[in-house]
C-alpha atoms as a PDB file:
ATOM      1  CA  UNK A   1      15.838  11.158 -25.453  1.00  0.00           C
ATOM      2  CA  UNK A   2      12.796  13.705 -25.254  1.00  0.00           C
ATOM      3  CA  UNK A   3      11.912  14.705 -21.535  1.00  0.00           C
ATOM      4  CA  UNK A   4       8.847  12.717 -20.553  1.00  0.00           C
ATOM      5  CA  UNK A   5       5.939  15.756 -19.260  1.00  0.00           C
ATOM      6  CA  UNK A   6       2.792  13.286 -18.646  1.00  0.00           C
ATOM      7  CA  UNK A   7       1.776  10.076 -18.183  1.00  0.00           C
ATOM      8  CA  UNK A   8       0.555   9.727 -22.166  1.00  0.00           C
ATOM      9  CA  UNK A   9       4.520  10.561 -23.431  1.00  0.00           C
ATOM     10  CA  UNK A  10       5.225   7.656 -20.562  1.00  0.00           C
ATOM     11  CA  UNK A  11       2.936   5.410 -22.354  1.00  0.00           C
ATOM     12  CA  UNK A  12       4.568   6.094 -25.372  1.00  0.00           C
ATOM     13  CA  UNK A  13       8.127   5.911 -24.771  1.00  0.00           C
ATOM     14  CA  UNK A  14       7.580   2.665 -22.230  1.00  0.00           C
ATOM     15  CA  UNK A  15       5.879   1.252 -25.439  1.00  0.00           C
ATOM     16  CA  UNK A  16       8.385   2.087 -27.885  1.00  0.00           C
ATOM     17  CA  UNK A  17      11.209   0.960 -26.182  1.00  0.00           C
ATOM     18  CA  UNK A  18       9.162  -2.554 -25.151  1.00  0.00           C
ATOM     19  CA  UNK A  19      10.705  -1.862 -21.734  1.00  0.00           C
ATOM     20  CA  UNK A  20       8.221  -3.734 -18.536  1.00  0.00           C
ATOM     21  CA  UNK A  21       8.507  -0.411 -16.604  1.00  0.00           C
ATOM     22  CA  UNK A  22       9.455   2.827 -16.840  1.00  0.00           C
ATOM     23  CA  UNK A  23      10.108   5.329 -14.237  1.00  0.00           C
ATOM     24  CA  UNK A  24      10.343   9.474 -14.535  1.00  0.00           C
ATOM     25  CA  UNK A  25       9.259  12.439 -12.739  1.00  0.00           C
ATOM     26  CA  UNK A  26      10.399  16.243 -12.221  1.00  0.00           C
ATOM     27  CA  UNK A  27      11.590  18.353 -10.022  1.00  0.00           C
ATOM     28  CA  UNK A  28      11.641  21.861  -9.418  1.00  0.00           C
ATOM     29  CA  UNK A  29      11.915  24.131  -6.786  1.00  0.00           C
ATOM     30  CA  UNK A  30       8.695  23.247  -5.310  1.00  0.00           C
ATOM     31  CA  UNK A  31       8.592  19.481  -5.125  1.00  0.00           C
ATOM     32  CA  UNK A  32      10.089  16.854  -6.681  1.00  0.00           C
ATOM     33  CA  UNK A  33       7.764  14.203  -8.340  1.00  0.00           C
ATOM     34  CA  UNK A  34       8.797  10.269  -9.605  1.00  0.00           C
ATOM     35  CA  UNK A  35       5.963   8.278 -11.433  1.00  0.00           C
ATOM     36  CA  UNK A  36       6.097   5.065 -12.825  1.00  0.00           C
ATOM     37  CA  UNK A  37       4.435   3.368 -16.024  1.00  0.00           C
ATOM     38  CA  UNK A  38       3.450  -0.333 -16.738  1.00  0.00           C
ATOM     39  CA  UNK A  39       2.576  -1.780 -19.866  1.00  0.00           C
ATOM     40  CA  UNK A  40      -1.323  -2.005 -20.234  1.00  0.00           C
ATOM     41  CA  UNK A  41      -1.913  -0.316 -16.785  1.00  0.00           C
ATOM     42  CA  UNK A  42      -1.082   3.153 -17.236  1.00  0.00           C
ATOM     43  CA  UNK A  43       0.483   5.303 -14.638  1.00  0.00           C
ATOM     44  CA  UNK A  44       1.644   2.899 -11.736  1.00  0.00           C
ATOM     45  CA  UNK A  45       2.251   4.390  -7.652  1.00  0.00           C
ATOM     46  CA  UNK A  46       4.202   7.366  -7.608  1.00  0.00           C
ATOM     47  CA  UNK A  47       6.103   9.699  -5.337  1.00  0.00           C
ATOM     48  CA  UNK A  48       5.578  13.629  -4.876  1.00  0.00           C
ATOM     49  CA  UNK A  49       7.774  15.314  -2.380  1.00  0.00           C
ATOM     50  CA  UNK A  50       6.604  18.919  -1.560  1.00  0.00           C
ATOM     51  CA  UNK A  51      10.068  20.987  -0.249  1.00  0.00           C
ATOM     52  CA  UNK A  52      10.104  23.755   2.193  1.00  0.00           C
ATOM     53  CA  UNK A  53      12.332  25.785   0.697  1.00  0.00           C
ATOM     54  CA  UNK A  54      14.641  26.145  -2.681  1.00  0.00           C
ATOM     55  CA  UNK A  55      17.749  24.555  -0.410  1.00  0.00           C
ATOM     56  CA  UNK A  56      15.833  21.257   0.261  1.00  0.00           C
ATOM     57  CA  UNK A  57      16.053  20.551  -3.489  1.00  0.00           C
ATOM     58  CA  UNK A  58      19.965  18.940  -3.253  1.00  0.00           C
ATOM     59  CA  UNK A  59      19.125  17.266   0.018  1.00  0.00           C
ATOM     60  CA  UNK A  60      15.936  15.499  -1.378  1.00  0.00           C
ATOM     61  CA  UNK A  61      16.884  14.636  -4.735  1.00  0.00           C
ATOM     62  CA  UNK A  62      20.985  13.251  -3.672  1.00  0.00           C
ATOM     63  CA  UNK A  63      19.319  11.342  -0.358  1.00  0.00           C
ATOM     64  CA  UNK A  64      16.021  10.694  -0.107  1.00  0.00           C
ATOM     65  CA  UNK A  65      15.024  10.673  -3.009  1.00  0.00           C
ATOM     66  CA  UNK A  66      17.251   7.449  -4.350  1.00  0.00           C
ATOM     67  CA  UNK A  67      15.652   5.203  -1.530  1.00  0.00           C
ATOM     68  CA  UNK A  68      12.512   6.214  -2.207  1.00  0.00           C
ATOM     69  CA  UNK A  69      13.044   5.523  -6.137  1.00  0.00           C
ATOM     70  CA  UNK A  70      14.291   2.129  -4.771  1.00  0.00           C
ATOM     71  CA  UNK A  71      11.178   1.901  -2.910  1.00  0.00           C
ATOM     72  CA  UNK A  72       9.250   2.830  -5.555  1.00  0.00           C
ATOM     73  CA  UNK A  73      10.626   0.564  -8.261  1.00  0.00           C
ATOM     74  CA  UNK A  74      10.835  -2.642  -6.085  1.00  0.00           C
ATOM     75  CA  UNK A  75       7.218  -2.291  -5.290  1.00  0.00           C
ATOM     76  CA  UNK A  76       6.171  -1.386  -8.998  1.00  0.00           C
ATOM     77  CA  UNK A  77       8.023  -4.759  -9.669  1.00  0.00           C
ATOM     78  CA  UNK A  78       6.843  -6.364  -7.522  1.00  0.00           C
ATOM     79  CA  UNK A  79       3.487  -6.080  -8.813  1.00  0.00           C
ATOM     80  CA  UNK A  80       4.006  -6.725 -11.996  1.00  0.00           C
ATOM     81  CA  UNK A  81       4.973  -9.940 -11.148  1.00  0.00           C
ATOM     82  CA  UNK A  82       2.052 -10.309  -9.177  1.00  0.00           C
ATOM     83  CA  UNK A  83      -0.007  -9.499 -12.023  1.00  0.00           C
ATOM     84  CA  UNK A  84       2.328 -12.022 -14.238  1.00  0.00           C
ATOM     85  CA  UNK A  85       1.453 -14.756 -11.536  1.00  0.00           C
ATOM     86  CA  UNK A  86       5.630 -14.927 -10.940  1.00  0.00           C
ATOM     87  CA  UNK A  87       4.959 -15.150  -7.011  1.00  0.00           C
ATOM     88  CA  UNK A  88       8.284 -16.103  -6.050  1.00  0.00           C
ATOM     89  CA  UNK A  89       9.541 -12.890  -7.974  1.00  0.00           C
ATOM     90  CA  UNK A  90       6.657 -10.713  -6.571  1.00  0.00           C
ATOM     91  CA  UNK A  91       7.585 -12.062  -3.126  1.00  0.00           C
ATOM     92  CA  UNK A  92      11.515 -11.385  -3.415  1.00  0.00           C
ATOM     93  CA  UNK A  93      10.015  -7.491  -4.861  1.00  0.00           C
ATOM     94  CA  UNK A  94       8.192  -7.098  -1.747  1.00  0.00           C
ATOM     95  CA  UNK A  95      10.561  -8.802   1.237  1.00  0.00           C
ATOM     96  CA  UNK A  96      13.302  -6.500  -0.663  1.00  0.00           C
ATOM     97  CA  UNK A  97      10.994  -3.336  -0.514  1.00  0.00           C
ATOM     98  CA  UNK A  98      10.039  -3.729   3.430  1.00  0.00           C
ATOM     99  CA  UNK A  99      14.041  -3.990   3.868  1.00  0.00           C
ATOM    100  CA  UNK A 100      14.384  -0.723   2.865  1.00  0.00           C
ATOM    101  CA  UNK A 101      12.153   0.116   6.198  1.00  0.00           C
ATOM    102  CA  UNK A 102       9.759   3.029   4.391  1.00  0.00           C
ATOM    103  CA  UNK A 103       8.945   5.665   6.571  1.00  0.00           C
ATOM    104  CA  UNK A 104       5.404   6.186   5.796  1.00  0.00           C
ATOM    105  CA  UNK A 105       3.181   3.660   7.696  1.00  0.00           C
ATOM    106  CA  UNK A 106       0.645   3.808   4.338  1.00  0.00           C
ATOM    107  CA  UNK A 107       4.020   1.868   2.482  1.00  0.00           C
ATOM    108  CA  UNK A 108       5.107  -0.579   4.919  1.00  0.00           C
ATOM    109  CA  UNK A 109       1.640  -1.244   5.554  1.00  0.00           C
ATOM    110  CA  UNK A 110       0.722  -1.715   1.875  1.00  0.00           C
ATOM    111  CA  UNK A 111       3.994  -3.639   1.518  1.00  0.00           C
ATOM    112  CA  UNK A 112       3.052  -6.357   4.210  1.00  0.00           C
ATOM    113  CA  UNK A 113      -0.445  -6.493   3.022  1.00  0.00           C
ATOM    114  CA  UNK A 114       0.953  -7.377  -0.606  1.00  0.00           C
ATOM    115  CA  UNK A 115       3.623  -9.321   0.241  1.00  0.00           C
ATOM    116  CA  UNK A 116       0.861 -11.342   2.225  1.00  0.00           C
ATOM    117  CA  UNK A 117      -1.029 -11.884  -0.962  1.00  0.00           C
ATOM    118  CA  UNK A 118       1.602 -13.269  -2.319  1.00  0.00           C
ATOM    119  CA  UNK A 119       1.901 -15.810  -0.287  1.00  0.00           C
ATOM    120  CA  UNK A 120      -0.964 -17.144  -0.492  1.00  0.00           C
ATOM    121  CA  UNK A 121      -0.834 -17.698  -3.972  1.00  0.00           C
ATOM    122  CA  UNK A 122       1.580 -20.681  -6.466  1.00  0.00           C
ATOM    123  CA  UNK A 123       2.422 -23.879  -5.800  1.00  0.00           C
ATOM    124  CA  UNK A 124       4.942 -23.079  -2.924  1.00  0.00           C
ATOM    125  CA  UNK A 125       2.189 -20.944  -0.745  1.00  0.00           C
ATOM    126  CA  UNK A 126       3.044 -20.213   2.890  1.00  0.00           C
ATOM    127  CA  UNK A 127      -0.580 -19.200   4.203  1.00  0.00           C
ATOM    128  CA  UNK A 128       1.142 -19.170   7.663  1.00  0.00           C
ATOM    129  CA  UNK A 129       3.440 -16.801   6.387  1.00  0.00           C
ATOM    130  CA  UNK A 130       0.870 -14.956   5.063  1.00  0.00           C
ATOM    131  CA  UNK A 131      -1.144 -15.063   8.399  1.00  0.00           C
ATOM    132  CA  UNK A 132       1.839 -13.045   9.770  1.00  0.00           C
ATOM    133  CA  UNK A 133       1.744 -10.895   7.303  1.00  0.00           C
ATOM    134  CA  UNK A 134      -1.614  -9.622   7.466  1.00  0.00           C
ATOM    135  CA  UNK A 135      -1.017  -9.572  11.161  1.00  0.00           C
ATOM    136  CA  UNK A 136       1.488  -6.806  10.799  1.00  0.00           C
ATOM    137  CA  UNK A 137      -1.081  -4.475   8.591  1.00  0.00           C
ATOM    138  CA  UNK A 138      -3.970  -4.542  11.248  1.00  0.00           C
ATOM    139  CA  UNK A 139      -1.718  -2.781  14.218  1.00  0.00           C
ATOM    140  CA  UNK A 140      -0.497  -0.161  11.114  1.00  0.00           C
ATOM    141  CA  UNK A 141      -3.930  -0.221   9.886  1.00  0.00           C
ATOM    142  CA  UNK A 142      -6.656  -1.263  11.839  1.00  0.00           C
ATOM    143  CA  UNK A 143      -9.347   0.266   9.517  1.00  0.00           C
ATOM    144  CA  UNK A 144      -8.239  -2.427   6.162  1.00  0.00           C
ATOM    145  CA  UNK A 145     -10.937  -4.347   6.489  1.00  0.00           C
ATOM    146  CA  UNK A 146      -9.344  -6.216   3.886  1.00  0.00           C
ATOM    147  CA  UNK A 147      -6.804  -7.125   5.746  1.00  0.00           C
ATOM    148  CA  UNK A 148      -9.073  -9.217   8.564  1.00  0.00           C
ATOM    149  CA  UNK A 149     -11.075 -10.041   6.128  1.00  0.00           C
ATOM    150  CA  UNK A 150      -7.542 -12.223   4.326  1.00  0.00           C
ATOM    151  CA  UNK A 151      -6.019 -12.931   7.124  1.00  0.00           C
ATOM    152  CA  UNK A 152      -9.697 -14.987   8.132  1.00  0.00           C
ATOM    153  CA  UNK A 153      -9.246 -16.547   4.755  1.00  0.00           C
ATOM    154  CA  UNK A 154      -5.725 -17.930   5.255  1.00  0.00           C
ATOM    155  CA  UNK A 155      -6.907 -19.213   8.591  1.00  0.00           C
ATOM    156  CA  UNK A 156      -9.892 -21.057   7.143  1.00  0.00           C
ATOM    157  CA  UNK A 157      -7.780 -22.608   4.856  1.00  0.00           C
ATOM    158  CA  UNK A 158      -5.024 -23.730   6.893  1.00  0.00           C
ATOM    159  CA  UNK A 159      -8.070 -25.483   8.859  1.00  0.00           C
ATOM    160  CA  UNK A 160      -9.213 -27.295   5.820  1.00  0.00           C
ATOM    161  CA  UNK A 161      -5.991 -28.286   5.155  1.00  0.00           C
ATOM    162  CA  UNK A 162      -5.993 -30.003   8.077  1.00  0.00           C
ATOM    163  CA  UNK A 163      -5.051 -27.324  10.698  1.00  0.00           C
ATOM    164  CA  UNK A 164      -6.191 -27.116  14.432  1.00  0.00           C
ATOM    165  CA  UNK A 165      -9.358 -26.560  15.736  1.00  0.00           C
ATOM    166  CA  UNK A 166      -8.091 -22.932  16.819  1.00  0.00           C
ATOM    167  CA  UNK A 167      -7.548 -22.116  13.280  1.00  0.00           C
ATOM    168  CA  UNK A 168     -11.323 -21.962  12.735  1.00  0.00           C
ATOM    169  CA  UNK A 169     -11.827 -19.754  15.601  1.00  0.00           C
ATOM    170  CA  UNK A 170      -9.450 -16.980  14.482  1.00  0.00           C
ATOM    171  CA  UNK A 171     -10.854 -17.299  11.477  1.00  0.00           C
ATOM    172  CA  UNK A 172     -14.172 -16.623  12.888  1.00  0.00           C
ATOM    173  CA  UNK A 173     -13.099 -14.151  14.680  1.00  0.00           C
ATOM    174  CA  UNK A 174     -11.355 -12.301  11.684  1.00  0.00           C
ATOM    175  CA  UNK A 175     -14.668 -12.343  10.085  1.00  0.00           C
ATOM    176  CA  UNK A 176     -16.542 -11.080  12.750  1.00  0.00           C
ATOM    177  CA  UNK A 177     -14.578  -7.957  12.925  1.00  0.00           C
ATOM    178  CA  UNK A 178     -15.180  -7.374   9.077  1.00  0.00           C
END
């Protein structure tokens, strides 16, 4: 029931209530902030929105903000799960997140690229799936090097596993780029 000011009272109140996230934030008539907390990780991704003026406030916290929250919590979730090693539930976080369609090209970027590593990962991996993936980050981000660098991976391993000779050359390529 006390208002949450920083992310040590978020710490406190997440572990109190033994809850696997919790999200808060503030708003005034300057911006409106959401932050999340994790158990064990401290203060997750969060959300600032800077307004233009005192009438923005309605508009931003009755429609965009609720999406973003959405955004915001399905991607916290999301990794947790990852972190948990619950792939399939990370996965669902993420594919649920991108259908949201974020407007910020940093997100959906981030949201492909996570989603991607994923799906490389459990018993039921899809390293072609992740393949596309990463191949949707490099047009939205061309300077994640990361994102070559992973996507090179997933090809070399889809060779070993008994993939075509053309798999080794995009993988080669991938790395070449890094």
């Amino acid at each position: 029931p006390d208002v949450i000011v920083d992310s040590a009272a978020a710490g406190a109140v997440l572990a109190e209530s033994g809850a696997s996230a919790l999200i808060w934030g503030e708003y005034d008539s300057g911006r409106v902030r959401v932050n999340t907390a994790l158990p064990g990780m401290g203060e997750g991704p969060g959300w600032v929105r800077f307004l233009s003026s005192p009438g923005d406030l309605s508009s931003t916290i009755n429609v965009d903000l609720p999406q973003e929250v959405r955004l915001l919590a399905l991607t916290t979730l999301g990794r947790l799960y990852r972190d948990r090693d619950e792939f399939a539930a990370a996965r669902n976080a993420f594919k649920r997140a991108l259908d949201l369609q974020p407007a910020a090209g940093d997100t959906e970027a981030m949201l492909h690229f996570l989603l991607a590593t994923v799906l490389e990962r459990g018993d039921d991996r899809d390293l072609a799936a992740a393949i596309a993936e990463y191949s949707r980050v490099i047009p939205l981000r061309p300077d994640w090097v990361n994102a070559r660098y992973n996507r090179g991976a997933a090809y070399l391993q889809r060779y070993y596993d008994g993939g075509e000779p053309d798999l080794l050359d995009a993988a080669i390529t991938d790395f070449g780029s890094v």
